[in-house]
Protein backbone atom coordinates (compact mmCIF):
# COMPACT_ATOMS: atom_id res chain seq x y z
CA UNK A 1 20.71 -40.13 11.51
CA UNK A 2 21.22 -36.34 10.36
CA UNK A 3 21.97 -37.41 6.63
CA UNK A 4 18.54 -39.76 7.15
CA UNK A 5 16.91 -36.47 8.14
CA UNK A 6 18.72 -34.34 5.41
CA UNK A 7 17.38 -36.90 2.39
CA UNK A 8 13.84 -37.23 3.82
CA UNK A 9 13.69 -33.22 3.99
CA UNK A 10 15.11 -33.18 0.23
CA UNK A 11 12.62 -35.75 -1.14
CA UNK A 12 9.68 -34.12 0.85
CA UNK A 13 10.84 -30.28 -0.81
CA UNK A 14 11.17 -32.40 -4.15
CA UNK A 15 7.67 -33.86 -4.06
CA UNK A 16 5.98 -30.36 -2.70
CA UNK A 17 7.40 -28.45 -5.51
CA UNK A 18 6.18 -31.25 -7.55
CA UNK A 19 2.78 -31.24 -6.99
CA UNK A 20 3.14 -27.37 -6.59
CA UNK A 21 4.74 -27.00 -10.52
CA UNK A 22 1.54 -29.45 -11.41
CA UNK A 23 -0.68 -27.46 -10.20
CA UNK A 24 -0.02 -24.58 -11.36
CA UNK A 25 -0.45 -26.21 -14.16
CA UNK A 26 -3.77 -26.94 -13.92
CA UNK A 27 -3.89 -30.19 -12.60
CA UNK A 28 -6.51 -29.93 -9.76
CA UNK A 29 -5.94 -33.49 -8.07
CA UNK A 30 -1.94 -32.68 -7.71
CA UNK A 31 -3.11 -29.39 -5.86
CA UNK A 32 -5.66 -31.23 -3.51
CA UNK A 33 -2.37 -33.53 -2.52
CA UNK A 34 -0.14 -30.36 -2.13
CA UNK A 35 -2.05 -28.97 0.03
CA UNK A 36 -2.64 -32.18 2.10
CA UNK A 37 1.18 -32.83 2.08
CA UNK A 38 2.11 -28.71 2.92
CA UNK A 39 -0.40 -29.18 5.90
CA UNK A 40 1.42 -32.11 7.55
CA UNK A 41 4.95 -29.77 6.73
CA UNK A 42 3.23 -26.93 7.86
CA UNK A 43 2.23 -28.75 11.14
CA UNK A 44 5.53 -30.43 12.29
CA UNK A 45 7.22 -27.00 10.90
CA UNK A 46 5.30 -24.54 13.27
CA UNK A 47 5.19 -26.91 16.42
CA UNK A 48 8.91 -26.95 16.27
CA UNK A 49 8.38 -23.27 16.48
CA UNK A 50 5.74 -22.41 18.45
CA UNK A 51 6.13 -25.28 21.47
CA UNK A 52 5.31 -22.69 23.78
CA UNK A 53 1.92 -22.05 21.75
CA UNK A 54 0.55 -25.17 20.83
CA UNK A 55 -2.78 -24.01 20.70
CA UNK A 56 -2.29 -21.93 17.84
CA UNK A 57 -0.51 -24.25 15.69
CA UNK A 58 -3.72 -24.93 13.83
CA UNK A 59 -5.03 -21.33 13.45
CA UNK A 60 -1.58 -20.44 11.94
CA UNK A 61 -1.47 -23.52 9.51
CA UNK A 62 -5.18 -22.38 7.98
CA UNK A 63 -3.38 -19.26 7.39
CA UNK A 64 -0.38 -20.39 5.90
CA UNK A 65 -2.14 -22.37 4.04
CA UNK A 66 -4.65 -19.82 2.91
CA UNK A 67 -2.07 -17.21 1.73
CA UNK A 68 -0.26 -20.13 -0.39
CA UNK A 69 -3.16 -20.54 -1.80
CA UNK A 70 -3.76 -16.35 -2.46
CA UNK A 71 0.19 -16.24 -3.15
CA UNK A 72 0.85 -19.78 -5.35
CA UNK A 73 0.86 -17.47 -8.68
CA UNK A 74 4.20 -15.86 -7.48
CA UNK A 75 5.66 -18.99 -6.64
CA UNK A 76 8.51 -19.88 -9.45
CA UNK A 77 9.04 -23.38 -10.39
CA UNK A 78 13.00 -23.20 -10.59
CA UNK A 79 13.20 -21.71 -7.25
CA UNK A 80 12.73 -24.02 -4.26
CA UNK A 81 9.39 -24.19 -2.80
CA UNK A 82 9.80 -24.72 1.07
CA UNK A 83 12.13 -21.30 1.67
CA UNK A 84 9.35 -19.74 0.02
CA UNK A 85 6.76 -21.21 2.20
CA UNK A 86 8.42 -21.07 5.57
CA UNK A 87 8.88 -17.16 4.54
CA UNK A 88 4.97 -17.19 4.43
CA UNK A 89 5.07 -19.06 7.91
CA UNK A 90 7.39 -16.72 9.47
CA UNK A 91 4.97 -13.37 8.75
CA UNK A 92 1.99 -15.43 9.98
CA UNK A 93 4.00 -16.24 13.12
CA UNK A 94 5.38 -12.74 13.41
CA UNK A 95 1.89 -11.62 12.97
CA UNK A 96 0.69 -13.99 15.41
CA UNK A 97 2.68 -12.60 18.26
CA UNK A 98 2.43 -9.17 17.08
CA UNK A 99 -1.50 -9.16 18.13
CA UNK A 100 -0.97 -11.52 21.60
CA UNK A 101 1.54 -8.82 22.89
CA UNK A 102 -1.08 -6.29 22.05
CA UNK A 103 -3.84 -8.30 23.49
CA UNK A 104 -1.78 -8.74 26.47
CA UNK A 105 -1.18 -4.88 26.47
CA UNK A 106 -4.85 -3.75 27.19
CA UNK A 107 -4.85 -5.93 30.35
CA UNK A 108 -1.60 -4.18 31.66
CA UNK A 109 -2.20 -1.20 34.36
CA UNK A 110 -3.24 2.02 33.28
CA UNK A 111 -2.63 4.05 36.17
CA UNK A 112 1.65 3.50 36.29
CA UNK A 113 1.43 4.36 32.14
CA UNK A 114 -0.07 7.52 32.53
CA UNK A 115 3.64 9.36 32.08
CA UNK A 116 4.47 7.24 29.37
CA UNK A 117 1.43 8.70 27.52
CA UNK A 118 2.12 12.07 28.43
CA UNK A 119 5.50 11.66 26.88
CA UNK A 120 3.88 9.80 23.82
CA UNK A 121 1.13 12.88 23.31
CA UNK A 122 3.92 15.29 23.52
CA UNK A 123 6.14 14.01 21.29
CA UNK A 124 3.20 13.03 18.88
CA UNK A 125 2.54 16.75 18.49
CA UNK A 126 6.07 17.83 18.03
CA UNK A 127 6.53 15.43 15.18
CA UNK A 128 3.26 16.66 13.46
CA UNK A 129 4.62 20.19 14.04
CA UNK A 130 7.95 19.14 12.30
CA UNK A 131 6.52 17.95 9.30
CA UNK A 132 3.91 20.63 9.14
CA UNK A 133 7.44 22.65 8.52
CA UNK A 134 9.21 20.49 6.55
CA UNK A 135 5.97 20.12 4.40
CA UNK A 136 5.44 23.92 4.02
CA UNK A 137 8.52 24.75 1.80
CA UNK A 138 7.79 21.71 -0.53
CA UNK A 139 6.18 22.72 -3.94
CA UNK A 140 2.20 21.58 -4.28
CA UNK A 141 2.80 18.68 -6.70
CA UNK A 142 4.63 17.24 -3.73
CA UNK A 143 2.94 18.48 -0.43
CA UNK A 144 -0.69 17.60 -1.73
CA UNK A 145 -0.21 14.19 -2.57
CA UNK A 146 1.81 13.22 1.76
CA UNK A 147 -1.10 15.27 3.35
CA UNK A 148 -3.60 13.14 1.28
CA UNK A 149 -2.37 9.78 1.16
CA UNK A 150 0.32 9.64 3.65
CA UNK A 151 -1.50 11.88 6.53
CA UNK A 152 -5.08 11.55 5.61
CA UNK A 153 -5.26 8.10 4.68
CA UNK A 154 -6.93 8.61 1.37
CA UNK A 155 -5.90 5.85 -1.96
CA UNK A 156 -3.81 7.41 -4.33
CA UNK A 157 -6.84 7.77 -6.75
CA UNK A 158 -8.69 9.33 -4.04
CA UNK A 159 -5.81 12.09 -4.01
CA UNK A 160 -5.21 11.74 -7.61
CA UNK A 161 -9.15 12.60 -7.87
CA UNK A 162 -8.87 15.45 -5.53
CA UNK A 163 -5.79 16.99 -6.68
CA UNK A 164 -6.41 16.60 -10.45
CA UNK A 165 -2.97 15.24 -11.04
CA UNK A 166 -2.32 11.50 -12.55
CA UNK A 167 -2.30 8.60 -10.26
CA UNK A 168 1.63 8.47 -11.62
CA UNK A 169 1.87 11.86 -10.65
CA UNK A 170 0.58 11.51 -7.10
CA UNK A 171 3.21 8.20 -6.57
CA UNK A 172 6.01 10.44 -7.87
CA UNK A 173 5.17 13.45 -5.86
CA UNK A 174 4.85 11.04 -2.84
CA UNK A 175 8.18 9.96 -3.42
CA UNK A 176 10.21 13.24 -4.32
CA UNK A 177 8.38 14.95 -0.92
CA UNK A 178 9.91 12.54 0.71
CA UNK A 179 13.03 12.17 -0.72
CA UNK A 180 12.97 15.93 0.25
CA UNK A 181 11.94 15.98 3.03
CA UNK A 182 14.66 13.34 4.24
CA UNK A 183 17.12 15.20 2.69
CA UNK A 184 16.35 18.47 5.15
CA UNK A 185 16.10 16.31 7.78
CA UNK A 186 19.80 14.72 7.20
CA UNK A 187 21.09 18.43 6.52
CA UNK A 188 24.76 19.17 4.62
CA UNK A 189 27.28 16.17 4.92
């Protein structure tokens, strides 16, 4: 029974990367059966999963099957294609429960929390007054491009824009500051 199993998964990853190597080259009707042949994969893949949340089986298999669809031009024909879709499945999944448990935060009492965000506000502003200092003793070309990217939120062009440095320049300062910066943090070994 297990080898049965074993040589039906084998001929349905052969046939998937199949149509999938097709259509990438172009042929439209071997993509319109990949994608009808990943959905019934993706289906019996995910309720294996997610028996406790049958419900969103479907939801997660649109998305899976959307971000194939975004992704298929990174997808290498040598490689085997269902590791590289159950990947996919896994961060849809992960994401998935990520926003449920947050969901399912906001209805938890506020009233027993209130320490907990006491704690969380104070030790908010004694990390943003330890990188203020580790910040201060780094040279512009690094400092200018965390506070604008990192802390403010703006794209690197934005800071690149602002700070009249290359958008090359801004990734590399980025990357030093921190590399500094994590090196004052680990101190002398």
């Amino acid at each position: 029974m297990q080898r049965t199993a074993l040589e039906a998964a084998g001929r349905a990853e052969s046939r998937l990367r199949d149509l999938m190597v097709r259509a990438q080259e172009g042929d439209a009707a071997a993509y319109a059966n990949f994608l009808r042949d990943l959905t019934a994969h993706l289906r019996a893949f995910l309720r294996k999963r997610l028996y406790q949340h049958l419900d969103d089986v479907e939801d997660i298999t649109q998305e899976v099957l959307l971000a194939v669809h975004k992704q298929r031009h990174t997808y290498r024909p040598g490689e085997p294609l269902t590791p590289w879709v159950h990947a996919i499945a896994r961060y849809k999944v992960v994401d998935l429960l990520r926003a449920r448990s947050s969901r399912e935060a906001l209805h938890d009492a506020i009233d027993d929390e209130m320490q907990l965000f006491a704690q969380s506000d104070q030790e908010a502003g004694e990390a943003r007054r330890d990188i203020a200092k580790l910040l201060k003793d780094l040279p512009d070309r690094h400092r200018l491009p965390i506070l604008h990217v990192k802390l403010d939120g703006l794209s690197v062009a934005e800071a690149a824009q602002r700070t009249g440095m290359s958008e090359s320049a801004v990734k590399v300062g980025i990357h030093r500051g921190i590399k500094s910066m994590a090196t004052k943090i680990e101190g002398p070994q």
